[in-house]
PDB file of N, CA and C in Angstrom:
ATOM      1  N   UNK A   1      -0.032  28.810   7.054  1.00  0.00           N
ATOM      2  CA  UNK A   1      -1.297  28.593   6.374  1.00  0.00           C
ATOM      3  C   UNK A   1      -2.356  28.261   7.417  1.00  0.00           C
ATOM      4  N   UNK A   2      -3.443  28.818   7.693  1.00  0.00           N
ATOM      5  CA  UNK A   2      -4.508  28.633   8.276  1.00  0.00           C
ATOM      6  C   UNK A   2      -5.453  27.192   7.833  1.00  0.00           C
ATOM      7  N   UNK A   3      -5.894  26.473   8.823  1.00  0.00           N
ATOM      8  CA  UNK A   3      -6.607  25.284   8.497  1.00  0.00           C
ATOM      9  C   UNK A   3      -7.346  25.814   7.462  1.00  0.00           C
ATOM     10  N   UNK A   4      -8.473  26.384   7.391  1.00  0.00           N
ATOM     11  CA  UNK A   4      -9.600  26.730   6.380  1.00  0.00           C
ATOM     12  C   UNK A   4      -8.995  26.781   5.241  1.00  0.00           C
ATOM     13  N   UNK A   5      -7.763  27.433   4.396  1.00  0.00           N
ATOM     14  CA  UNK A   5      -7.056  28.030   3.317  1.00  0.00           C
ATOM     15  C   UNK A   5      -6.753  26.286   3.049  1.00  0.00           C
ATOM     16  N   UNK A   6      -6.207  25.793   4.252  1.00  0.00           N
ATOM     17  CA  UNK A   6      -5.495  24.091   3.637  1.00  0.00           C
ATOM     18  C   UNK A   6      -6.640  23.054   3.176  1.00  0.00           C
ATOM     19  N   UNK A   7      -7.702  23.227   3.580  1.00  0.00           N
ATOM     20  CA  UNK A   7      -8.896  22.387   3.798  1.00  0.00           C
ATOM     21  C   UNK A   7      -9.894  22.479   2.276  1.00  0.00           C
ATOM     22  N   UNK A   8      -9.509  23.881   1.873  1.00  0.00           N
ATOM     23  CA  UNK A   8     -10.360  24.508   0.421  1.00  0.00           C
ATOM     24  C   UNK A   8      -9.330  23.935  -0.326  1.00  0.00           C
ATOM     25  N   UNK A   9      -8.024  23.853  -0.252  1.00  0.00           N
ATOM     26  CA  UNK A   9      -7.055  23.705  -1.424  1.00  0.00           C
ATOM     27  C   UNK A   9      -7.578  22.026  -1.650  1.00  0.00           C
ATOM     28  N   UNK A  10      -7.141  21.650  -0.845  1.00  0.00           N
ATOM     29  CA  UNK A  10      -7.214  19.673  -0.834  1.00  0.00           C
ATOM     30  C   UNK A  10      -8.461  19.498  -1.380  1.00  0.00           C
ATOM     31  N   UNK A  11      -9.615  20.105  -0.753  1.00  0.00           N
ATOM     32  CA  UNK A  11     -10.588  19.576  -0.941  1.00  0.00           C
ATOM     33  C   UNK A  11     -11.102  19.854  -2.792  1.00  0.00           C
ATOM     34  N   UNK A  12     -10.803  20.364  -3.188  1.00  0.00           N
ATOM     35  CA  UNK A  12     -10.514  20.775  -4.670  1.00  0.00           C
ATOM     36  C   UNK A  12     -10.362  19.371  -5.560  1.00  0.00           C
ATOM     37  N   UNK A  13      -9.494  18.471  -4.952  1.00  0.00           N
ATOM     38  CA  UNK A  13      -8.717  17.461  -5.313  1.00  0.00           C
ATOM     39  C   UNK A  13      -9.161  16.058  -4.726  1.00  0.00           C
ATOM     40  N   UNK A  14      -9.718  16.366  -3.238  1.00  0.00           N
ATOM     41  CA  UNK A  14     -10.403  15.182  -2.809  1.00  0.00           C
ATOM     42  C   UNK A  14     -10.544  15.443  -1.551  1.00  0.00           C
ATOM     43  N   UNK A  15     -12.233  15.761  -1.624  1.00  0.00           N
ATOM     44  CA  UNK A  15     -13.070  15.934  -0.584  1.00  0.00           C
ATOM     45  C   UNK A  15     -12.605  15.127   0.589  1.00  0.00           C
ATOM     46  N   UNK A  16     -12.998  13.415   0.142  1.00  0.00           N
ATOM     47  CA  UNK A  16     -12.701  12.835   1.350  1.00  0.00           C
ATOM     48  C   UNK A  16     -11.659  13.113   2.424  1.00  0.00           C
ATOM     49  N   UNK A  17     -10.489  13.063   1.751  1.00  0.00           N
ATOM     50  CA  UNK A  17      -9.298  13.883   2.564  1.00  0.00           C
ATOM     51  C   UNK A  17      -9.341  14.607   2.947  1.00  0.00           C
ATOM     52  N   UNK A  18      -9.686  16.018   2.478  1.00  0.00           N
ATOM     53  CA  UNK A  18     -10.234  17.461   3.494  1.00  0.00           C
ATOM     54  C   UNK A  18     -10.752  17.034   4.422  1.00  0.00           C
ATOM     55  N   UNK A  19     -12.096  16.435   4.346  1.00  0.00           N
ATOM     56  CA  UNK A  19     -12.395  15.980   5.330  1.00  0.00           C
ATOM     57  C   UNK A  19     -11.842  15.367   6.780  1.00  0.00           C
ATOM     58  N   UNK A  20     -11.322  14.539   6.008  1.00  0.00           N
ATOM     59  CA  UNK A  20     -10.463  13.964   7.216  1.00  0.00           C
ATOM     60  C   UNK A  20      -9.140  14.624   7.788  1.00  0.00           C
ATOM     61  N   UNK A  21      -8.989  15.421   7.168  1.00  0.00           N
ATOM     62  CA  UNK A  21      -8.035  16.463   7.500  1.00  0.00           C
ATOM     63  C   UNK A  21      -8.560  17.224   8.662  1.00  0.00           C
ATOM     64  N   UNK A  22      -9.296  17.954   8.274  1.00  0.00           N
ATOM     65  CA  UNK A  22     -10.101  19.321   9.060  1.00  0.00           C
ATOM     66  C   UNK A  22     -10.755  18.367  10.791  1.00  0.00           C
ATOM     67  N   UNK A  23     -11.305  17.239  10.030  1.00  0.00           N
ATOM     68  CA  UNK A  23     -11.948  16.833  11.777  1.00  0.00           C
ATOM     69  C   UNK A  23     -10.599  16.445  12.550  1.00  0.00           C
ATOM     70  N   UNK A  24      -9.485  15.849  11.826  1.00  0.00           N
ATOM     71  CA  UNK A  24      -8.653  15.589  12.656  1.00  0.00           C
ATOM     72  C   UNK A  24      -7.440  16.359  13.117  1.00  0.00           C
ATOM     73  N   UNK A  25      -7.878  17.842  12.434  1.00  0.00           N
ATOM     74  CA  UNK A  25      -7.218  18.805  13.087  1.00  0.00           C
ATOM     75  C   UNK A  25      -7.791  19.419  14.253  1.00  0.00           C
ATOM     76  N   UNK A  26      -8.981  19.097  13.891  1.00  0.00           N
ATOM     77  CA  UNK A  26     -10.222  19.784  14.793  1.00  0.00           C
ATOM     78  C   UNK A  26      -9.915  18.796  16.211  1.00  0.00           C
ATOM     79  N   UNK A  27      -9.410  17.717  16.294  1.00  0.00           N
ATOM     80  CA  UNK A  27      -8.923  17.245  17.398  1.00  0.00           C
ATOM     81  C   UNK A  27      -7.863  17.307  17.967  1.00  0.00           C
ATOM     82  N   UNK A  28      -6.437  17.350  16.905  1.00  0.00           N
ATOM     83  CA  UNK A  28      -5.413  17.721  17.866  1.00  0.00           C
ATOM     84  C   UNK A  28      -5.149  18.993  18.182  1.00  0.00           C
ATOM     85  N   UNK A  29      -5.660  20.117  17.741  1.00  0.00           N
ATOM     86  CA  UNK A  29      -6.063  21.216  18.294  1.00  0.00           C
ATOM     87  C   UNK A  29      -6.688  21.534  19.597  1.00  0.00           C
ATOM     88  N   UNK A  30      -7.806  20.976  19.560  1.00  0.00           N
ATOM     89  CA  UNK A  30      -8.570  21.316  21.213  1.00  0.00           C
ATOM     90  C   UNK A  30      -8.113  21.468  21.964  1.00  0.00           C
ATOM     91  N   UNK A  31      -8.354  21.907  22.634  1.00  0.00           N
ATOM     92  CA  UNK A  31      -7.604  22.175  24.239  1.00  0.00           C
ATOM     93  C   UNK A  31      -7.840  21.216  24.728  1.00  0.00           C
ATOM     94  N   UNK A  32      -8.979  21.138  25.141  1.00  0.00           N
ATOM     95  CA  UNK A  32      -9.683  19.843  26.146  1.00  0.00           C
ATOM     96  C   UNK A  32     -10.161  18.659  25.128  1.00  0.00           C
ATOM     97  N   UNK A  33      -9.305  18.404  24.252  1.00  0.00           N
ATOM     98  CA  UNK A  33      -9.448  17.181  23.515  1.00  0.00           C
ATOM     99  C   UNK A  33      -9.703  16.262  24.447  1.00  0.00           C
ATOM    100  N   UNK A  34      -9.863  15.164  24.211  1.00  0.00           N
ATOM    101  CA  UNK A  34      -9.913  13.264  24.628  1.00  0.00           C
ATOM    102  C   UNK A  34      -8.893  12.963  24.009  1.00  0.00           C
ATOM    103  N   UNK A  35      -8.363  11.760  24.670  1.00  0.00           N
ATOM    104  CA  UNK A  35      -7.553  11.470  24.209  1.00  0.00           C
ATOM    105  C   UNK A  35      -7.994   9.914  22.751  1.00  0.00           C
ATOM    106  N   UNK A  36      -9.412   9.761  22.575  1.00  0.00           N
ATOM    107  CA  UNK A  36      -9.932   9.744  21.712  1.00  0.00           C
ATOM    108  C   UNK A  36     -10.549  10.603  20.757  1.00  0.00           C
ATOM    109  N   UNK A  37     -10.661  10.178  19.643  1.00  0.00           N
ATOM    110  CA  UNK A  37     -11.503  11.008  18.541  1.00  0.00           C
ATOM    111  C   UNK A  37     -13.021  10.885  18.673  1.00  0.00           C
ATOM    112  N   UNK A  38     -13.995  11.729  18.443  1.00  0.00           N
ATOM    113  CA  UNK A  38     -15.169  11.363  18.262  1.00  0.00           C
ATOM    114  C   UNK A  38     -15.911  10.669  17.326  1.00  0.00           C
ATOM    115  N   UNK A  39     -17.058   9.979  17.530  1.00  0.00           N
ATOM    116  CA  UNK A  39     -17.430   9.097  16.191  1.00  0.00           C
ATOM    117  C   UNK A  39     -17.400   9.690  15.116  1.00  0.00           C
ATOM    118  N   UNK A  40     -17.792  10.998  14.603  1.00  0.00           N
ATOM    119  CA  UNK A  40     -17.846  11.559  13.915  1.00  0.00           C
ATOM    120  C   UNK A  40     -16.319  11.492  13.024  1.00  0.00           C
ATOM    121  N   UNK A  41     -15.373  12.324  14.076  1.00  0.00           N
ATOM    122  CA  UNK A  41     -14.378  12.232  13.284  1.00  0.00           C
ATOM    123  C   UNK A  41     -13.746  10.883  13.088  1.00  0.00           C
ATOM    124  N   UNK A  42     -13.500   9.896  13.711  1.00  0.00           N
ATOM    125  CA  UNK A  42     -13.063   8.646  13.151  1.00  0.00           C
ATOM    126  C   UNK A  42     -13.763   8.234  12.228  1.00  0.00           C
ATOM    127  N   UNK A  43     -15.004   8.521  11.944  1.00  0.00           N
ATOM    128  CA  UNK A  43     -15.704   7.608  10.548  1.00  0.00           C
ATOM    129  C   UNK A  43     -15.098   8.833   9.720  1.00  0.00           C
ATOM    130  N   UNK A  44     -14.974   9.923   9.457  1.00  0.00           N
ATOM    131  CA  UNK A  44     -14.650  10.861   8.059  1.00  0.00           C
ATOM    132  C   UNK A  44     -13.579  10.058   8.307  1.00  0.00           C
ATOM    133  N   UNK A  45     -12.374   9.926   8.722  1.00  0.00           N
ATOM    134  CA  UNK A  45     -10.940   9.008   8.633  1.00  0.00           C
ATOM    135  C   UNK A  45     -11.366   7.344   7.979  1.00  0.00           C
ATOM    136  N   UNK A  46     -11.839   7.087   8.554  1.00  0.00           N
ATOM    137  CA  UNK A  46     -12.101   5.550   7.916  1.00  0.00           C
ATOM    138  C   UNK A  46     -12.731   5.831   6.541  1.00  0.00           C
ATOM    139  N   UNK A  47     -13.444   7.058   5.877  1.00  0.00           N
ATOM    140  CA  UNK A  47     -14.418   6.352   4.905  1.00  0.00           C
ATOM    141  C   UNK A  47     -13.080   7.271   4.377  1.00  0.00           C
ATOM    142  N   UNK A  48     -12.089   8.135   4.242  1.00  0.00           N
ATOM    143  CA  UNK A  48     -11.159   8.138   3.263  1.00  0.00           C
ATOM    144  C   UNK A  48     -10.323   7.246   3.332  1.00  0.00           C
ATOM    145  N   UNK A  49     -10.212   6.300   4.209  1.00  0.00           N
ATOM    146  CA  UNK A  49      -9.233   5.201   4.601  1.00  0.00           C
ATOM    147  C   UNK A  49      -9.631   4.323   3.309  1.00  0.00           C
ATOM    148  N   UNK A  50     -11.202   4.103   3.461  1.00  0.00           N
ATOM    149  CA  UNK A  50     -11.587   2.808   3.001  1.00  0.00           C
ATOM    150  C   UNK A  50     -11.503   2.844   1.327  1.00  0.00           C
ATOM    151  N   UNK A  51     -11.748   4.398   1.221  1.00  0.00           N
ATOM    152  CA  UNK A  51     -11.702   4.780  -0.313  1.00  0.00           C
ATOM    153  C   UNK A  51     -10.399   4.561  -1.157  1.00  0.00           C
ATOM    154  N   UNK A  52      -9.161   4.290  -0.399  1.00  0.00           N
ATOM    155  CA  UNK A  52      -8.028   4.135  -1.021  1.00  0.00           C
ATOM    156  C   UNK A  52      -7.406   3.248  -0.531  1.00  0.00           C
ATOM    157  N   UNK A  53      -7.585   2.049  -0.142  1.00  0.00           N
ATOM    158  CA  UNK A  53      -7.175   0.601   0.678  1.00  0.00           C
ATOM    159  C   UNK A  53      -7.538  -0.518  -0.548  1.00  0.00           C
ATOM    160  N   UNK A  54      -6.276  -0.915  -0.642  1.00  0.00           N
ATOM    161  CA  UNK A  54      -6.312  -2.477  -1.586  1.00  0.00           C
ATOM    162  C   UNK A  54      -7.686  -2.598  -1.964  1.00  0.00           C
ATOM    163  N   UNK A  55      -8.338  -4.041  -0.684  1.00  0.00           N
ATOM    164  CA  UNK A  55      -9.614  -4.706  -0.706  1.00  0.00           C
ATOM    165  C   UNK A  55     -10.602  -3.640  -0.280  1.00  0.00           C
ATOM    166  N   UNK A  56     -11.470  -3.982  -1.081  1.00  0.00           N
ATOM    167  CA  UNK A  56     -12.672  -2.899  -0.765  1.00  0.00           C
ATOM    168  C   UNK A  56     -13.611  -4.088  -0.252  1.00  0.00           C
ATOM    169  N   UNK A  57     -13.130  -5.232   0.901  1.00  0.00           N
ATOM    170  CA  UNK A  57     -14.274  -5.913   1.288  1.00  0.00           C
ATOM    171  C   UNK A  57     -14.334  -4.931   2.951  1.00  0.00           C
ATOM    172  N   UNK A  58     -13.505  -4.856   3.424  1.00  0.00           N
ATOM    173  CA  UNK A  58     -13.436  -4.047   4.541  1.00  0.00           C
ATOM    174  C   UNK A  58     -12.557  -4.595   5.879  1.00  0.00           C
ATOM    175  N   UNK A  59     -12.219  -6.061   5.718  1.00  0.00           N
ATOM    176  CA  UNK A  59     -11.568  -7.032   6.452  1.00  0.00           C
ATOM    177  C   UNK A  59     -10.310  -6.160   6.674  1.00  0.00           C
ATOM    178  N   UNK A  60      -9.983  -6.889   7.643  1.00  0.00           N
ATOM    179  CA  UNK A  60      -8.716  -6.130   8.514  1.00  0.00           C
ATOM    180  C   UNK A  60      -7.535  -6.777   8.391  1.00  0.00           C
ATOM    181  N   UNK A  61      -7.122  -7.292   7.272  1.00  0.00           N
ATOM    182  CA  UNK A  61      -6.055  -7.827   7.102  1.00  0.00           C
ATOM    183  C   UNK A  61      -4.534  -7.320   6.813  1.00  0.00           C
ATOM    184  N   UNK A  62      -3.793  -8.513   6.439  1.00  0.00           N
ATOM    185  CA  UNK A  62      -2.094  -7.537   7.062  1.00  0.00           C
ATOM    186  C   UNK A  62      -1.992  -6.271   5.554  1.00  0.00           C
ATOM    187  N   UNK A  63      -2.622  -6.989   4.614  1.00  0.00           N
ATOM    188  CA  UNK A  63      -2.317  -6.026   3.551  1.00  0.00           C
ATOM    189  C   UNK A  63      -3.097  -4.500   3.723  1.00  0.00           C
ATOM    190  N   UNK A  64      -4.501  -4.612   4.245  1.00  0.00           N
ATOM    191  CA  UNK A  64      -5.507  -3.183   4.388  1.00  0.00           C
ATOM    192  C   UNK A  64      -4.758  -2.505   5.502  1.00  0.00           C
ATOM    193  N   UNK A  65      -4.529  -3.323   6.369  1.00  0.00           N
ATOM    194  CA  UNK A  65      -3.923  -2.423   7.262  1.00  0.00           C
ATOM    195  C   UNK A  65      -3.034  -1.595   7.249  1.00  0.00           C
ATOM    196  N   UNK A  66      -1.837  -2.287   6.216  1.00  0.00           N
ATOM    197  CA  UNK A  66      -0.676  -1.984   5.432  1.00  0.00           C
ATOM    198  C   UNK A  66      -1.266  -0.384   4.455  1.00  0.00           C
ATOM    199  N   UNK A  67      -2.248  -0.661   3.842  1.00  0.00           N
ATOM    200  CA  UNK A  67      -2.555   0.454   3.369  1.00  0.00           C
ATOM    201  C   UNK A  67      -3.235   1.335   4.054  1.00  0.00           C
ATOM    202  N   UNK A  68      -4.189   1.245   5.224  1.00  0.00           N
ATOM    203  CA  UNK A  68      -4.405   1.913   5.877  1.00  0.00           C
ATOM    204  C   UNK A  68      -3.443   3.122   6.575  1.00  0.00           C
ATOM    205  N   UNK A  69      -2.323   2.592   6.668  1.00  0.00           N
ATOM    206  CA  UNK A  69      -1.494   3.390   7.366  1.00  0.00           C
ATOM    207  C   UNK A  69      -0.729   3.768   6.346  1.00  0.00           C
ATOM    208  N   UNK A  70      -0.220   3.542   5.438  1.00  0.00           N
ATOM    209  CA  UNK A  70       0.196   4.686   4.230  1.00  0.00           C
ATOM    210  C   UNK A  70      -0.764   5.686   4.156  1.00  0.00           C
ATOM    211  N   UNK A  71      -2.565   5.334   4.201  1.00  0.00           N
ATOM    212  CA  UNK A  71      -3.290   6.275   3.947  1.00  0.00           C
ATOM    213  C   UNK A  71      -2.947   6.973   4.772  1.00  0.00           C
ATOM    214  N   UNK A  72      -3.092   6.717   6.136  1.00  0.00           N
ATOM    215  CA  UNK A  72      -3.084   8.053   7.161  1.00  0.00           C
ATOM    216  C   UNK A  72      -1.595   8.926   7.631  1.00  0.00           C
ATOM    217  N   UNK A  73      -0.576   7.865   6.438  1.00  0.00           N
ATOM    218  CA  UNK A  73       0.322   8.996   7.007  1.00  0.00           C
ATOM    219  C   UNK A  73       0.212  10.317   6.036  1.00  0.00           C
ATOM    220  N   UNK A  74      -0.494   9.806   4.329  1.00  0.00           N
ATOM    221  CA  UNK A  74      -0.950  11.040   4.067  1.00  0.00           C
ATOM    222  C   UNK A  74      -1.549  12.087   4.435  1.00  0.00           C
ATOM    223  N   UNK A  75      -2.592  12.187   5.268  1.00  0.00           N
ATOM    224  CA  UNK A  75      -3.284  12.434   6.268  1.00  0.00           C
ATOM    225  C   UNK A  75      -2.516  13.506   7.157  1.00  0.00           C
ATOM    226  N   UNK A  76      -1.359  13.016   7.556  1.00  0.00           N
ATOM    227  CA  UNK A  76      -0.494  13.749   8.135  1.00  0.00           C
ATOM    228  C   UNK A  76       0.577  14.577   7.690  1.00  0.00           C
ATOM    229  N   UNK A  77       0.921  14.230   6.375  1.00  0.00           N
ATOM    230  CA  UNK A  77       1.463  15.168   5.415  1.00  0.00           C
ATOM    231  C   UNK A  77       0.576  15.990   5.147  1.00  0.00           C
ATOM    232  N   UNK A  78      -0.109  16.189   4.729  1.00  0.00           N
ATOM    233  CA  UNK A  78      -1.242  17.099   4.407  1.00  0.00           C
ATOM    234  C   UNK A  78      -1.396  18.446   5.583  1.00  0.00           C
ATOM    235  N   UNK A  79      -1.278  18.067   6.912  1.00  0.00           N
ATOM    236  CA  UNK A  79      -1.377  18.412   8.117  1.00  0.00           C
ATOM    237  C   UNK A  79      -0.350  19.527   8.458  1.00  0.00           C
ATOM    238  N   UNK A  80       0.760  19.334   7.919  1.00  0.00           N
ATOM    239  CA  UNK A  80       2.231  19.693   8.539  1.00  0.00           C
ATOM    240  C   UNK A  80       2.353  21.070   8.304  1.00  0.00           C
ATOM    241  N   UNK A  81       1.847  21.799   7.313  1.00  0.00           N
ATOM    242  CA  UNK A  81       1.258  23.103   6.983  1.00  0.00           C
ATOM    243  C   UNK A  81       0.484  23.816   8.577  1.00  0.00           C
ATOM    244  N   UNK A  82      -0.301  23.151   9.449  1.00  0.00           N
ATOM    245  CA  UNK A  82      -0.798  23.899  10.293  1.00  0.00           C
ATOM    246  C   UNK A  82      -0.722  23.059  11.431  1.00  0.00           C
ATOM    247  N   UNK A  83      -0.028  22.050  11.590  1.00  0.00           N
ATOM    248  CA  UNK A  83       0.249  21.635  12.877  1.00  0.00           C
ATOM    249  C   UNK A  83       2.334  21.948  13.303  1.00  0.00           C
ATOM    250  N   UNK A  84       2.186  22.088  14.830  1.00  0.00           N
ATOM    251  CA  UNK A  84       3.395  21.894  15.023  1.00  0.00           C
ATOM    252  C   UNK A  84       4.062  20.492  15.236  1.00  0.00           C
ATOM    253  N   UNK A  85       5.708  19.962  15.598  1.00  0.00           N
ATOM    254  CA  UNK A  85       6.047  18.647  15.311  1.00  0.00           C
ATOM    255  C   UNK A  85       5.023  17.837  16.707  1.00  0.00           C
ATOM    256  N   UNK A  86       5.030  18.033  17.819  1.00  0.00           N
ATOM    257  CA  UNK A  86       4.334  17.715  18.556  1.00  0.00           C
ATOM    258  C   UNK A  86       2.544  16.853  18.352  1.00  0.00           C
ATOM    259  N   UNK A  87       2.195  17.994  17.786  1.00  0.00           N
ATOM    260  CA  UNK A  87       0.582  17.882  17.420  1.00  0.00           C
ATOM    261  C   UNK A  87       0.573  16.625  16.321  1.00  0.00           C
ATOM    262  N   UNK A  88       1.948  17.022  15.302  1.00  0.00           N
ATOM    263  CA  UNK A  88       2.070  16.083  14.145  1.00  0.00           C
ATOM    264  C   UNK A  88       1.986  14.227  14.398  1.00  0.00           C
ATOM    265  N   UNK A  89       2.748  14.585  15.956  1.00  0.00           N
ATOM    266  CA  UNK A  89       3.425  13.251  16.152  1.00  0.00           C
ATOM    267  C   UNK A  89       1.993  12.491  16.875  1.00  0.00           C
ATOM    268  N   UNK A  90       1.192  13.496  17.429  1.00  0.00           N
ATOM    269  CA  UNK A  90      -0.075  12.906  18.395  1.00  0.00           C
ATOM    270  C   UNK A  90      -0.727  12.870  17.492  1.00  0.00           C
ATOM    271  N   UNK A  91      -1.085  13.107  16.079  1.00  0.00           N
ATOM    272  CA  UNK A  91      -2.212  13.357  15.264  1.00  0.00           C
ATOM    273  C   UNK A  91      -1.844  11.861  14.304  1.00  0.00           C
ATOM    274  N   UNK A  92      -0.322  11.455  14.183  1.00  0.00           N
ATOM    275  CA  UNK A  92      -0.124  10.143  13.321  1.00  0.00           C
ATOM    276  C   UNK A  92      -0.342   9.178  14.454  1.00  0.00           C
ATOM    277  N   UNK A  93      -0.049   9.099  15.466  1.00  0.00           N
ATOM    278  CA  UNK A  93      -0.734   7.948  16.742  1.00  0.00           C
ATOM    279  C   UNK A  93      -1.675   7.799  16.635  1.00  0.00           C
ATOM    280  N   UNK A  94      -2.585   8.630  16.707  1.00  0.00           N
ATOM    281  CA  UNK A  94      -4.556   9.041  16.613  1.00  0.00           C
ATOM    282  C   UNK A  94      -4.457   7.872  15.517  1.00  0.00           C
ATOM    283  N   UNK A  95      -4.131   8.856  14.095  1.00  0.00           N
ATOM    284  CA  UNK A  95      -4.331   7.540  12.977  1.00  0.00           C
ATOM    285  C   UNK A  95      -3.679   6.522  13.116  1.00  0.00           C
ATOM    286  N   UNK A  96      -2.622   5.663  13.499  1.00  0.00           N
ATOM    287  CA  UNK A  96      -2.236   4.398  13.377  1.00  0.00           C
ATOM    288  C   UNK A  96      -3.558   3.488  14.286  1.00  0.00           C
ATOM    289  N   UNK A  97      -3.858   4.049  15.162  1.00  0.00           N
ATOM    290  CA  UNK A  97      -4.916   3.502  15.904  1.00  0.00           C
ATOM    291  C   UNK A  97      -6.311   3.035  14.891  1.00  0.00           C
ATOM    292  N   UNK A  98      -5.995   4.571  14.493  1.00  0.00           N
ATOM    293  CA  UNK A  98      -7.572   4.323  13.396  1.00  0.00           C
ATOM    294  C   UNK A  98      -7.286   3.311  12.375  1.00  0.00           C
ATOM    295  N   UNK A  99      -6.261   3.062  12.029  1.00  0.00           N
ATOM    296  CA  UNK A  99      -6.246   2.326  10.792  1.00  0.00           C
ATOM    297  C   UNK A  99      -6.249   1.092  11.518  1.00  0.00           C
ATOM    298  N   UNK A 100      -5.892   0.547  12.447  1.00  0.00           N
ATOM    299  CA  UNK A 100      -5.550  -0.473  13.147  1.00  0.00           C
ATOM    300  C   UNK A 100      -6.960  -1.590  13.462  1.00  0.00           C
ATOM    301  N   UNK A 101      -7.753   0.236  13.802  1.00  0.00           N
ATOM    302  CA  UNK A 101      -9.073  -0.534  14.752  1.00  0.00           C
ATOM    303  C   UNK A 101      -9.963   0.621  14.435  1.00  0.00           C
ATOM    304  N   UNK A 102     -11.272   0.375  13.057  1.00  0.00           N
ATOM    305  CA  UNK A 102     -12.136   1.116  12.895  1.00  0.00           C
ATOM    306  C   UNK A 102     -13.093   1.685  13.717  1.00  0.00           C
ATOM    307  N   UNK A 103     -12.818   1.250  14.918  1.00  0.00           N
ATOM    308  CA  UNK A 103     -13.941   1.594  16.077  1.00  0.00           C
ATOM    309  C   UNK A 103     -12.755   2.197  17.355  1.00  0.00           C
ATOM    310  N   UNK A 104     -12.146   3.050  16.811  1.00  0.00           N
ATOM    311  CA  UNK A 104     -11.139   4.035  17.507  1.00  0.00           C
ATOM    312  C   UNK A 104     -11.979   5.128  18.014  1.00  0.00           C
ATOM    313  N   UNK A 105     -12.915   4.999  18.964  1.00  0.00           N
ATOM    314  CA  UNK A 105     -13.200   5.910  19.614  1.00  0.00           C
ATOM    315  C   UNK A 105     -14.000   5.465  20.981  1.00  0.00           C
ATOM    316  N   UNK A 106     -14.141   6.747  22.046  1.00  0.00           N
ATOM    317  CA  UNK A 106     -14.735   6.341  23.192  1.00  0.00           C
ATOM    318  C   UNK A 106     -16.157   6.227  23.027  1.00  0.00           C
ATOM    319  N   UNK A 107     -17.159   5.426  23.267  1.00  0.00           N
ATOM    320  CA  UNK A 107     -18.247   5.769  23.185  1.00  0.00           C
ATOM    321  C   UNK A 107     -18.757   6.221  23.825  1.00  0.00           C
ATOM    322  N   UNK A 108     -19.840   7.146  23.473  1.00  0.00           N
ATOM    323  CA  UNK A 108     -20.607   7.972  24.395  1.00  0.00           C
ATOM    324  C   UNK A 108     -21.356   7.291  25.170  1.00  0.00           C
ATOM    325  N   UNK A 109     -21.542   7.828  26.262  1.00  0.00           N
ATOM    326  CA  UNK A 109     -21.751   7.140  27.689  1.00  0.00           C
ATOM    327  C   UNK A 109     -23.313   8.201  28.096  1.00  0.00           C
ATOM    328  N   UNK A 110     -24.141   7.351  28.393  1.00  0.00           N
ATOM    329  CA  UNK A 110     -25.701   7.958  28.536  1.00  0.00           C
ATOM    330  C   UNK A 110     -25.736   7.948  29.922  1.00  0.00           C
ATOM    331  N   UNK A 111     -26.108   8.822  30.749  1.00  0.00           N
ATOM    332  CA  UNK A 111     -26.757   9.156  31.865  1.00  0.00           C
ATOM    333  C   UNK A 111     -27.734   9.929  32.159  1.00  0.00           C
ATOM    334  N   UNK A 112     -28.482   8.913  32.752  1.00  0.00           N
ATOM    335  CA  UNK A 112     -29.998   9.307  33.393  1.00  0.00           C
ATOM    336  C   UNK A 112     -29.869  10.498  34.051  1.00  0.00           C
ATOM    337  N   UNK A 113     -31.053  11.099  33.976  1.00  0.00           N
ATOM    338  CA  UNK A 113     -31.052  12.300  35.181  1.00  0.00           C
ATOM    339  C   UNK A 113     -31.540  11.811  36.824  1.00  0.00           C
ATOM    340  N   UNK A 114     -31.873  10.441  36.703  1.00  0.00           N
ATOM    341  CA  UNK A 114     -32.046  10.221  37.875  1.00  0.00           C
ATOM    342  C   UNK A 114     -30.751   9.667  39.087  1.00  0.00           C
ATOM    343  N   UNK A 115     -30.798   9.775  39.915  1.00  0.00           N
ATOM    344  CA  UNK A 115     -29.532   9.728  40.608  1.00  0.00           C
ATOM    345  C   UNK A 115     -29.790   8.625  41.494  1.00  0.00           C
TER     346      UNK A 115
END
């Protein structure tokens, strides 16, 4: 199954998840990935995270976290259709991180043109 074909089906059922599907295929795919996600894609992961987590205060406690990572191993079921076991196994690391620590990514780094 091709990402696009998996991404229309889910998303049928719940956007948020497509979402977070597709950017975070869109990362373990790359070639020249990071070994972070971009802001972009870690917030589509967190705001389906946040949409199906116990407390909807946002606190990081043992229970959200607890659900956090049920969320994202859905995330990765969802996945298994167009990733191989490899990609699978780097793409549920990515998320345990994310669920762990909502600010799972590198930040972009500004440089002057002056030298």
């Amino acid at each position: 199954m091709k990402k696009e074909e998996l991404i229309t089906r889910i998303a049928q059922r719940n956007p948020l998840l497509a979402d977070a599907i597709g950017k975070m295929i869109d990362h373990i795919t790359d070639k020249w990935a990071t070994p972070y996600p971009t802001k972009e894609q870690t917030e589509a992961v967190n705001t389906y995270l946040h949409s199906v987590h116990a407390d909807g205060d946002g606190t990081m406690n043992e229970r959200n976290i607890a659900h956090r990572r049920i969320a994202s191993q859905e995330i990765t079921i969802n996945a298994i259709r167009v990733l191989d076991h490899d990609q699978l196994d780097r793409l549920q690391d990515v998320l345990n991180h994310i669920a762990e620590d909502k600010e799972y990514y590198m930040p972009e780094r500004e440089y002057g043109l002056g030298w």
